[in-house]
PDB file of N, CA and C in Angstrom:
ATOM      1  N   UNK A   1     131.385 153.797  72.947  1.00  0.00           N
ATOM      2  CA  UNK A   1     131.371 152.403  73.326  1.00  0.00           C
ATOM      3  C   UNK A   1     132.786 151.854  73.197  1.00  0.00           C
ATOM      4  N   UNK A   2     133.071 151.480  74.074  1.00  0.00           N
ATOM      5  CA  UNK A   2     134.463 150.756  74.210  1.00  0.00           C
ATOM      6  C   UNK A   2     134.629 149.010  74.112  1.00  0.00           C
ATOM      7  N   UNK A   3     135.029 148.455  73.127  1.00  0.00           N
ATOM      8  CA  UNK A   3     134.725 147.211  72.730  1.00  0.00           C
ATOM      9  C   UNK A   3     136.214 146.706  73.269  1.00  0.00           C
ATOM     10  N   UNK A   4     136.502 145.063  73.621  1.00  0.00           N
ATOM     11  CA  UNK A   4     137.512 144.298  74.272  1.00  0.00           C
ATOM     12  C   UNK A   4     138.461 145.084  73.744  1.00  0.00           C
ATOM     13  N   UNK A   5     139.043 145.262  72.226  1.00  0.00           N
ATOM     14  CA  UNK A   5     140.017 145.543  71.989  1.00  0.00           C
ATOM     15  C   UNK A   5     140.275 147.309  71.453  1.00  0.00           C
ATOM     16  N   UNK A   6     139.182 147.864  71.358  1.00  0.00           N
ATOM     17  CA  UNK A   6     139.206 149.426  70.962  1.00  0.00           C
ATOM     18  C   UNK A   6     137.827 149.996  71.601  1.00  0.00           C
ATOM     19  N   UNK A   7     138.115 151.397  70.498  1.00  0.00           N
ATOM     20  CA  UNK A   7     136.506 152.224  70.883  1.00  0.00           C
ATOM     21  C   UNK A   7     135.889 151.762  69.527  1.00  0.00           C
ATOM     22  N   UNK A   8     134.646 151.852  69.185  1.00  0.00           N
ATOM     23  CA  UNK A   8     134.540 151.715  68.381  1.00  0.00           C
ATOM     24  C   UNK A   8     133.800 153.463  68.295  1.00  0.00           C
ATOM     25  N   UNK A   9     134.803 154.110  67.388  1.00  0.00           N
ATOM     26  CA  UNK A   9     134.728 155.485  66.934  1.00  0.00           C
ATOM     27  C   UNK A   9     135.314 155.944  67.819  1.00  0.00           C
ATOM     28  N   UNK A  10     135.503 157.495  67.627  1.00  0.00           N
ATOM     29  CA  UNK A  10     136.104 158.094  68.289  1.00  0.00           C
ATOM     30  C   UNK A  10     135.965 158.282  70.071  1.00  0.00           C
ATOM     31  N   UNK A  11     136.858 158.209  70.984  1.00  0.00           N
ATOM     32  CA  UNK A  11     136.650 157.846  72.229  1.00  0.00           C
ATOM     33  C   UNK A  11     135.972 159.062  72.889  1.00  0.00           C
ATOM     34  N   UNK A  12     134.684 159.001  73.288  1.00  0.00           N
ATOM     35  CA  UNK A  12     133.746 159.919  74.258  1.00  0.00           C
ATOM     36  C   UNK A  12     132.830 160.943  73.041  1.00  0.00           C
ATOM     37  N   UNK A  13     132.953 160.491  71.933  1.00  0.00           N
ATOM     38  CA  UNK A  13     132.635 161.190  70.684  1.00  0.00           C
ATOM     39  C   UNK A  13     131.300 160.941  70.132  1.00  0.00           C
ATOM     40  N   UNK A  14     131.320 159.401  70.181  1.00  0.00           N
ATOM     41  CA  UNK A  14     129.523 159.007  69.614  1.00  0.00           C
ATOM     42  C   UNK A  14     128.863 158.644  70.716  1.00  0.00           C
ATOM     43  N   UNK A  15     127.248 158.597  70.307  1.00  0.00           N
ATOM     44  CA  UNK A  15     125.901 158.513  71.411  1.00  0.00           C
ATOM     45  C   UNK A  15     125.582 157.442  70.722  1.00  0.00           C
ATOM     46  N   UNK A  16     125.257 156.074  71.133  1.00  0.00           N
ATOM     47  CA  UNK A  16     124.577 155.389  70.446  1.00  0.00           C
ATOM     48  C   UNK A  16     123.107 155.478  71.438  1.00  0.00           C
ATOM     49  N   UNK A  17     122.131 154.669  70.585  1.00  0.00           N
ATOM     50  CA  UNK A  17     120.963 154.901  70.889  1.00  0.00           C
ATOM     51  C   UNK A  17     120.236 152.962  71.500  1.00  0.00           C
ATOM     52  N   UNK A  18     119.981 152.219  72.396  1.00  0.00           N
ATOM     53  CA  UNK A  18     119.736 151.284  72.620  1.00  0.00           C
ATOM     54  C   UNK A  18     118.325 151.015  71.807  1.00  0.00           C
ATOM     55  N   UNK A  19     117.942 150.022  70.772  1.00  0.00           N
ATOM     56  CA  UNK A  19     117.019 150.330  70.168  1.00  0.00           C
ATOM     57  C   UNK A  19     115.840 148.939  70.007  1.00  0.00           C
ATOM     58  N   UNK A  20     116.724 147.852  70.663  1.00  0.00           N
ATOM     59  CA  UNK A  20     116.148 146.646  70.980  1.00  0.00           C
ATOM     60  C   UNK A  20     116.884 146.018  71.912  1.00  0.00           C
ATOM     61  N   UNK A  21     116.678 145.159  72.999  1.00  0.00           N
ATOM     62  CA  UNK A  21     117.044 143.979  73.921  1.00  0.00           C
ATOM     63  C   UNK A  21     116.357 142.740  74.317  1.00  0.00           C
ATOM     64  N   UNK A  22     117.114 141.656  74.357  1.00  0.00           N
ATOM     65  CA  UNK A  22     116.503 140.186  74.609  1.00  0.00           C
ATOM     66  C   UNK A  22     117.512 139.417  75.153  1.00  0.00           C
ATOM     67  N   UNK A  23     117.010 138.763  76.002  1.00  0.00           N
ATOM     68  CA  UNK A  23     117.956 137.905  76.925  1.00  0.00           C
ATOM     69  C   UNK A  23     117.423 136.445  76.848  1.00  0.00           C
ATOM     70  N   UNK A  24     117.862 136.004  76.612  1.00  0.00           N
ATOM     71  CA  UNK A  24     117.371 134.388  76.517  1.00  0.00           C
ATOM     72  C   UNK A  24     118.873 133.545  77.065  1.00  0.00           C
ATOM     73  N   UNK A  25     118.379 132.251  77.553  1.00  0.00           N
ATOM     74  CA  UNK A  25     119.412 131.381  78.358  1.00  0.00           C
ATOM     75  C   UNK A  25     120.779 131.347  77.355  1.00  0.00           C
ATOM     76  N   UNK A  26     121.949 132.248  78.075  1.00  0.00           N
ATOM     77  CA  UNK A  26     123.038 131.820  77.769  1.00  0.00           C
ATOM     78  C   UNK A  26     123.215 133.010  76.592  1.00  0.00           C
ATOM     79  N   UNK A  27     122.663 133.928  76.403  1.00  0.00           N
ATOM     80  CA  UNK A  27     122.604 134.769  75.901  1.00  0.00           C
ATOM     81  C   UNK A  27     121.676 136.491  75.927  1.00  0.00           C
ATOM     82  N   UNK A  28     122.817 137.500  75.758  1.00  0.00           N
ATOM     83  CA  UNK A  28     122.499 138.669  75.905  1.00  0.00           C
ATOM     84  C   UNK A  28     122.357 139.454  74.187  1.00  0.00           C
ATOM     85  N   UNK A  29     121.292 140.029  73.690  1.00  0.00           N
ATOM     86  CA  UNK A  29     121.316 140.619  72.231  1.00  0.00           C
ATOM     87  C   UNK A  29     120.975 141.891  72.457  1.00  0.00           C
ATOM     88  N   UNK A  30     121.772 143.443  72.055  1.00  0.00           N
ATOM     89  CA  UNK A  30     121.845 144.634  71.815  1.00  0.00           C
ATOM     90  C   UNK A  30     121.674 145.164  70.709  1.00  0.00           C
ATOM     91  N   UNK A  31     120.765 145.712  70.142  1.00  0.00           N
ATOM     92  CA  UNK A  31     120.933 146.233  68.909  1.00  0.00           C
ATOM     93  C   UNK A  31     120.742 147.769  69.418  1.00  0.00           C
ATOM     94  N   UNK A  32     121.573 148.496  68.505  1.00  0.00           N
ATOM     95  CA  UNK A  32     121.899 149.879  69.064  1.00  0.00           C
ATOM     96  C   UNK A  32     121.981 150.584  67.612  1.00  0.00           C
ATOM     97  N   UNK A  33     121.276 151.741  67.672  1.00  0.00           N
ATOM     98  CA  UNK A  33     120.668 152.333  66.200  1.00  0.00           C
ATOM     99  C   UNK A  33     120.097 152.024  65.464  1.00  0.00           C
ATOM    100  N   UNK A  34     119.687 150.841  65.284  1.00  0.00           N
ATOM    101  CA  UNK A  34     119.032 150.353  64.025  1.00  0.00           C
ATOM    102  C   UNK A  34     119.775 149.735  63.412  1.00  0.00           C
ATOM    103  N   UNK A  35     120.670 149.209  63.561  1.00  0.00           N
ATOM    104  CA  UNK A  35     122.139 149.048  62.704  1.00  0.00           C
ATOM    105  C   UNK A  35     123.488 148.708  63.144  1.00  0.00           C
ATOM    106  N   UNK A  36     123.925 148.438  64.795  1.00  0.00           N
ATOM    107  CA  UNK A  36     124.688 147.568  65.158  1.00  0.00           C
ATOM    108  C   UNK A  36     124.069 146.822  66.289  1.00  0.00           C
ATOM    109  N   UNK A  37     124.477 145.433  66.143  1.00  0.00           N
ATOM    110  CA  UNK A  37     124.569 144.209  67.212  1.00  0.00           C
ATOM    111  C   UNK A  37     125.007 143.631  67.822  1.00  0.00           C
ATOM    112  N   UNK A  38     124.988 143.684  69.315  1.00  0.00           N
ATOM    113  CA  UNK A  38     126.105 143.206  69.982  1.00  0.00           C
ATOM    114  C   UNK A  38     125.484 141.556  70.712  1.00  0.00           C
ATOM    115  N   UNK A  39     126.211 140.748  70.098  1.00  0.00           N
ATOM    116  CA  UNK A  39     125.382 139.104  70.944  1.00  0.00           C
ATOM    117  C   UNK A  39     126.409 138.695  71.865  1.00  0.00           C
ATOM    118  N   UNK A  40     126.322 138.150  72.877  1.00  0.00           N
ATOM    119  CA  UNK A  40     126.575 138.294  74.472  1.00  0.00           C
ATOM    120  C   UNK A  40     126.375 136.494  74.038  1.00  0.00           C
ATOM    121  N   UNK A  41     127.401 135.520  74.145  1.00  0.00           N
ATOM    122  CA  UNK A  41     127.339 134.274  74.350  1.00  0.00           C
ATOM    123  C   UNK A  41     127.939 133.482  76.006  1.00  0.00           C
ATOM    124  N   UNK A  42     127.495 132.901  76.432  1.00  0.00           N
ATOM    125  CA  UNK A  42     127.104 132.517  77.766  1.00  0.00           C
ATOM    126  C   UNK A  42     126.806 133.886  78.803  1.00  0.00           C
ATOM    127  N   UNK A  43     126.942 133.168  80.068  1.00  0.00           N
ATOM    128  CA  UNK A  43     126.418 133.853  81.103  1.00  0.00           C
ATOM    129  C   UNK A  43     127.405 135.656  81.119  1.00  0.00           C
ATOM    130  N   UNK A  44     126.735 136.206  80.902  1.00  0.00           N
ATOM    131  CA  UNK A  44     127.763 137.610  81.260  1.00  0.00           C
ATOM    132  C   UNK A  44     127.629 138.522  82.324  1.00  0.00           C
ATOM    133  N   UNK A  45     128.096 139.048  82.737  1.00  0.00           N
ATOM    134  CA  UNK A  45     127.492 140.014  84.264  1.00  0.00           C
ATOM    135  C   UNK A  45     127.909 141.242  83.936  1.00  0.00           C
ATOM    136  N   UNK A  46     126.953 141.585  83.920  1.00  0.00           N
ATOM    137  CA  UNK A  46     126.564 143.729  83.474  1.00  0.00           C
ATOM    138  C   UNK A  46     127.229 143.916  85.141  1.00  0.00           C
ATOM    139  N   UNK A  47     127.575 145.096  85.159  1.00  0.00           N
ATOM    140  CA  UNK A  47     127.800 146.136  86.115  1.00  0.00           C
ATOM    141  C   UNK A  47     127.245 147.215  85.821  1.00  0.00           C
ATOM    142  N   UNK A  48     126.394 147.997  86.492  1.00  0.00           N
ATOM    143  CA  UNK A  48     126.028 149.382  86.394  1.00  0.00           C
ATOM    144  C   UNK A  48     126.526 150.432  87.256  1.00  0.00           C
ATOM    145  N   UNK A  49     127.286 151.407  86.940  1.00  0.00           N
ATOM    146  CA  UNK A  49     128.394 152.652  87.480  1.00  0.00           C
ATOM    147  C   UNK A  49     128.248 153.021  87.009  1.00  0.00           C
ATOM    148  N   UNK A  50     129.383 154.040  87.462  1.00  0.00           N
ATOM    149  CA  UNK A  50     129.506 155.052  86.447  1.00  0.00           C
ATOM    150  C   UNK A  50     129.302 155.112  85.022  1.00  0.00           C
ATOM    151  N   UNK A  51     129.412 153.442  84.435  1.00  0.00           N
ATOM    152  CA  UNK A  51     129.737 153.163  83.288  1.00  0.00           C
ATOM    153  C   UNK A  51     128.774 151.603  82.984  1.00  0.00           C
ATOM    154  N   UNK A  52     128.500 151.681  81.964  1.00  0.00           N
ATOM    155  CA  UNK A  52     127.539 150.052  82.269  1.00  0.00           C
ATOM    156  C   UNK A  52     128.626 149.373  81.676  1.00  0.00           C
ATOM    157  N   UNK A  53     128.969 148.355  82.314  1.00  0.00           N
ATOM    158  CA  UNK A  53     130.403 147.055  81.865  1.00  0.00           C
ATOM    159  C   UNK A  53     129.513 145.681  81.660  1.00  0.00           C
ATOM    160  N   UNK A  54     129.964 145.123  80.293  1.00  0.00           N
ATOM    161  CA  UNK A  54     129.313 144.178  80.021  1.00  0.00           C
ATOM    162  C   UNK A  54     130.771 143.081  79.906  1.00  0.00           C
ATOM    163  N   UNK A  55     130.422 141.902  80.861  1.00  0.00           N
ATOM    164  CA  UNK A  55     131.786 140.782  80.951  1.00  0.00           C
ATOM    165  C   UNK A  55     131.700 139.962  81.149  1.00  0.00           C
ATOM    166  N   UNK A  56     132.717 138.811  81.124  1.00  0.00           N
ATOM    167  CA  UNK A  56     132.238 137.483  81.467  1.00  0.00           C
ATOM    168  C   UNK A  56     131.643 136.599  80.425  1.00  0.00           C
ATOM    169  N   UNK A  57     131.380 136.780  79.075  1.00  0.00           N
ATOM    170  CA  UNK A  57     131.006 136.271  78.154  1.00  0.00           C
ATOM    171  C   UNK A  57     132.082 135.045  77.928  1.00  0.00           C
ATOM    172  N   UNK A  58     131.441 134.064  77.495  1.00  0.00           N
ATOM    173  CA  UNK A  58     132.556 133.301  76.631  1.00  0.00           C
ATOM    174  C   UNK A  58     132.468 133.486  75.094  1.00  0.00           C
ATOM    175  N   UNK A  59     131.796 134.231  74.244  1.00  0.00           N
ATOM    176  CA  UNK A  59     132.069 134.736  72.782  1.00  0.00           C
ATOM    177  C   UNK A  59     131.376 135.930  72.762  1.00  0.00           C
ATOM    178  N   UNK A  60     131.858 137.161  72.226  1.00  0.00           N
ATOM    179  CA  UNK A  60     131.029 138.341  71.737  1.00  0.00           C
ATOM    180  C   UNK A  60     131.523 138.544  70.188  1.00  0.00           C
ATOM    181  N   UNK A  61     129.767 138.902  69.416  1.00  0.00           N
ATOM    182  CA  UNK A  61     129.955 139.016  67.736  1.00  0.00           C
ATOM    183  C   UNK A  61     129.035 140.422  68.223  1.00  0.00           C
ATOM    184  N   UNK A  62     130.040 140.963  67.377  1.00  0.00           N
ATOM    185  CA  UNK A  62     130.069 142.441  67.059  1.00  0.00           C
ATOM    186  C   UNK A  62     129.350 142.533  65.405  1.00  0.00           C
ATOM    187  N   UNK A  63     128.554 142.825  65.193  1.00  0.00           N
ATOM    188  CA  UNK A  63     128.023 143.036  63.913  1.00  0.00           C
ATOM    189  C   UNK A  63     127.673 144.457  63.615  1.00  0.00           C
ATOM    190  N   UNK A  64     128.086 145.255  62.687  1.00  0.00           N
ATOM    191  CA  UNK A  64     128.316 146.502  62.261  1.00  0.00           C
ATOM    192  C   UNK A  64     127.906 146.760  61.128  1.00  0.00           C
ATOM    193  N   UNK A  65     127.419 148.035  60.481  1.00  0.00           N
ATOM    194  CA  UNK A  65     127.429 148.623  59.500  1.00  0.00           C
ATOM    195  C   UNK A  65     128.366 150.318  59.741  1.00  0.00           C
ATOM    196  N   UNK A  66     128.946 150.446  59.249  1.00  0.00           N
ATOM    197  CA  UNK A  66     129.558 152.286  59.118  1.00  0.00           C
ATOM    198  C   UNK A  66     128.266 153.316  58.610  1.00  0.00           C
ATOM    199  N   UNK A  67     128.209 154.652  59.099  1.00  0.00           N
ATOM    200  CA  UNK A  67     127.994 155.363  58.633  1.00  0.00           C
ATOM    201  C   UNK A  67     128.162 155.757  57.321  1.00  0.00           C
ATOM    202  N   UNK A  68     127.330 155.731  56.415  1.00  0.00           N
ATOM    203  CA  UNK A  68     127.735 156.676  55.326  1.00  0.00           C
ATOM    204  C   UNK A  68     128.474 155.206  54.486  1.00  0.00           C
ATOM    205  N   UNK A  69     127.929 153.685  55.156  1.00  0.00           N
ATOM    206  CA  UNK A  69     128.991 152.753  53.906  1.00  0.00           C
ATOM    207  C   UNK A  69     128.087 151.663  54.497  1.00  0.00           C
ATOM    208  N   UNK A  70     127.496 151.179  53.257  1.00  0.00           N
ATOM    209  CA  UNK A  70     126.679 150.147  53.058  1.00  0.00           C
ATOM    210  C   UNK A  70     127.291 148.749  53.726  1.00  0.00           C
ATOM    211  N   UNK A  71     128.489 148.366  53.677  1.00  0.00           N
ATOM    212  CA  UNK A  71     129.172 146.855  53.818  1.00  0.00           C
ATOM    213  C   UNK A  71     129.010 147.054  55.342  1.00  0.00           C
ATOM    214  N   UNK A  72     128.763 145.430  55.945  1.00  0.00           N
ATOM    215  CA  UNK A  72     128.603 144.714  57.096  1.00  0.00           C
ATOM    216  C   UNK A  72     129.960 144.559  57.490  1.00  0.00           C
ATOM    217  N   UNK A  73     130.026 144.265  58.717  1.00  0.00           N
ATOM    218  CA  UNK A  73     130.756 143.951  59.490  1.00  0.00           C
ATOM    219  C   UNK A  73     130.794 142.947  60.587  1.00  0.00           C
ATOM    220  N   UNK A  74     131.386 142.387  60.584  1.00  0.00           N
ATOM    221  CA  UNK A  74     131.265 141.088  61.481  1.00  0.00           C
ATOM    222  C   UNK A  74     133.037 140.681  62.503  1.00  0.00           C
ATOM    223  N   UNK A  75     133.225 141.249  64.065  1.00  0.00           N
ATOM    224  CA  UNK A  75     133.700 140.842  64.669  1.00  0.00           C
ATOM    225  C   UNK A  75     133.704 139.952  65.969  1.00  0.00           C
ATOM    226  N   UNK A  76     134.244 139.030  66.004  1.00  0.00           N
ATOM    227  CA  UNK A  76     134.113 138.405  67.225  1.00  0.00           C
ATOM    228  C   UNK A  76     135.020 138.316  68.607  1.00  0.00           C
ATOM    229  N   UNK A  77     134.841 138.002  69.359  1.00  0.00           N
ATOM    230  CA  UNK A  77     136.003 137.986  70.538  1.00  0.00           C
ATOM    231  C   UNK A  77     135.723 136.697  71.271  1.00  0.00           C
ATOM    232  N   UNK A  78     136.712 137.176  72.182  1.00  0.00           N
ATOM    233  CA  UNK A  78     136.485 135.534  73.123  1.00  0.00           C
ATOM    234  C   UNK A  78     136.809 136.127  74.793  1.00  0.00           C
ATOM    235  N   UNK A  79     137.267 137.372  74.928  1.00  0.00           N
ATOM    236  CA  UNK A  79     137.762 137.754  76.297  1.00  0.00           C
ATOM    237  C   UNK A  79     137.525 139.234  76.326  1.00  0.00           C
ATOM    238  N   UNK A  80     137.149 139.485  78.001  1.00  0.00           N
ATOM    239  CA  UNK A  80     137.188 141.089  77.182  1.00  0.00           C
ATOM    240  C   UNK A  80     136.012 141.693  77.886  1.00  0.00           C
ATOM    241  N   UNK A  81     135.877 142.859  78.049  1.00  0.00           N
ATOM    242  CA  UNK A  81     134.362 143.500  78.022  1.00  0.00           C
ATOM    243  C   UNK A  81     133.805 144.669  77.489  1.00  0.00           C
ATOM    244  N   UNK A  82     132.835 144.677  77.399  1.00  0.00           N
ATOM    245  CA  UNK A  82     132.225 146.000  76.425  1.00  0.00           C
ATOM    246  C   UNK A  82     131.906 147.170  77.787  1.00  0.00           C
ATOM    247  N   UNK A  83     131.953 148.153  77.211  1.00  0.00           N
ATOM    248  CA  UNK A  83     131.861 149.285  78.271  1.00  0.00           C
ATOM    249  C   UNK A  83     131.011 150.461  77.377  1.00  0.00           C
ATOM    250  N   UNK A  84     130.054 150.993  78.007  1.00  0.00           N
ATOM    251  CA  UNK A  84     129.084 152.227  77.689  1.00  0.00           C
ATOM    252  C   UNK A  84     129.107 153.069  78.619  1.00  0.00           C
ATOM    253  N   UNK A  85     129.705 154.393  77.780  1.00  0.00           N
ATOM    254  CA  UNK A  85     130.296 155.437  78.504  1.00  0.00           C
ATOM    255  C   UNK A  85     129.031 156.486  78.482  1.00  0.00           C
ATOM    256  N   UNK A  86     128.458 157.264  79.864  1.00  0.00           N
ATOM    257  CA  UNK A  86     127.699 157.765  79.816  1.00  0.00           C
ATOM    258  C   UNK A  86     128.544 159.464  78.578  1.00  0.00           C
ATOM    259  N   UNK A  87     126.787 160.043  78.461  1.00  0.00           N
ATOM    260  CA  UNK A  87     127.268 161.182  77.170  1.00  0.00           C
ATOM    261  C   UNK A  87     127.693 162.528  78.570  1.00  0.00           C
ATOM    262  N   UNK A  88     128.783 163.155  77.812  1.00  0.00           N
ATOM    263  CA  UNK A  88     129.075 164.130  78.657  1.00  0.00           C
ATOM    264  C   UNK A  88     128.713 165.357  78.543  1.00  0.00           C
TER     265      UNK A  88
END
């Protein structure tokens, strides 16, 4: 997964697993493993390709836990798009 400003993990390395979705006005919510969240604030426009591109947001909160490490994580953005790289 490729987030506005990095990968998050190693690039083409992890599978995440889509494990809940909800769309409600002005908002997109991803939870992926059991254990990270991606919230989508205003209108955003997915692309589906090669690659699913998530953009157009006006705020994304990145909420995280690590492998193997109990502490939360909490990032936000304001520009930018998320990208899900199919597994090779």
């Amino acid at each position: 997964m490729q987030l506005p400003d990095r990968w998050f993990g190693r690039p083409f390395d992890n599978a995440h697993e889509l494990t809940w979705a909800e769309q409600r006005p002005g908002r997109l919510l991803l939870e992926l493993d059991n254990r990270q969240y991606l919230i989508f604030v205003g209108d955003v426009l997915v692309v589906d390709g090669p690659e699913l591109c998530i953009g157009g947001f006006e705020e994304l909160v990145f909420v995280w836990q690590g492998y193997g490490d109990s502490a939360r994580h909490v990032e936000t953005h304001d520009v930018g798009e998320v990208r899900f790289h199919p597994s090779r």
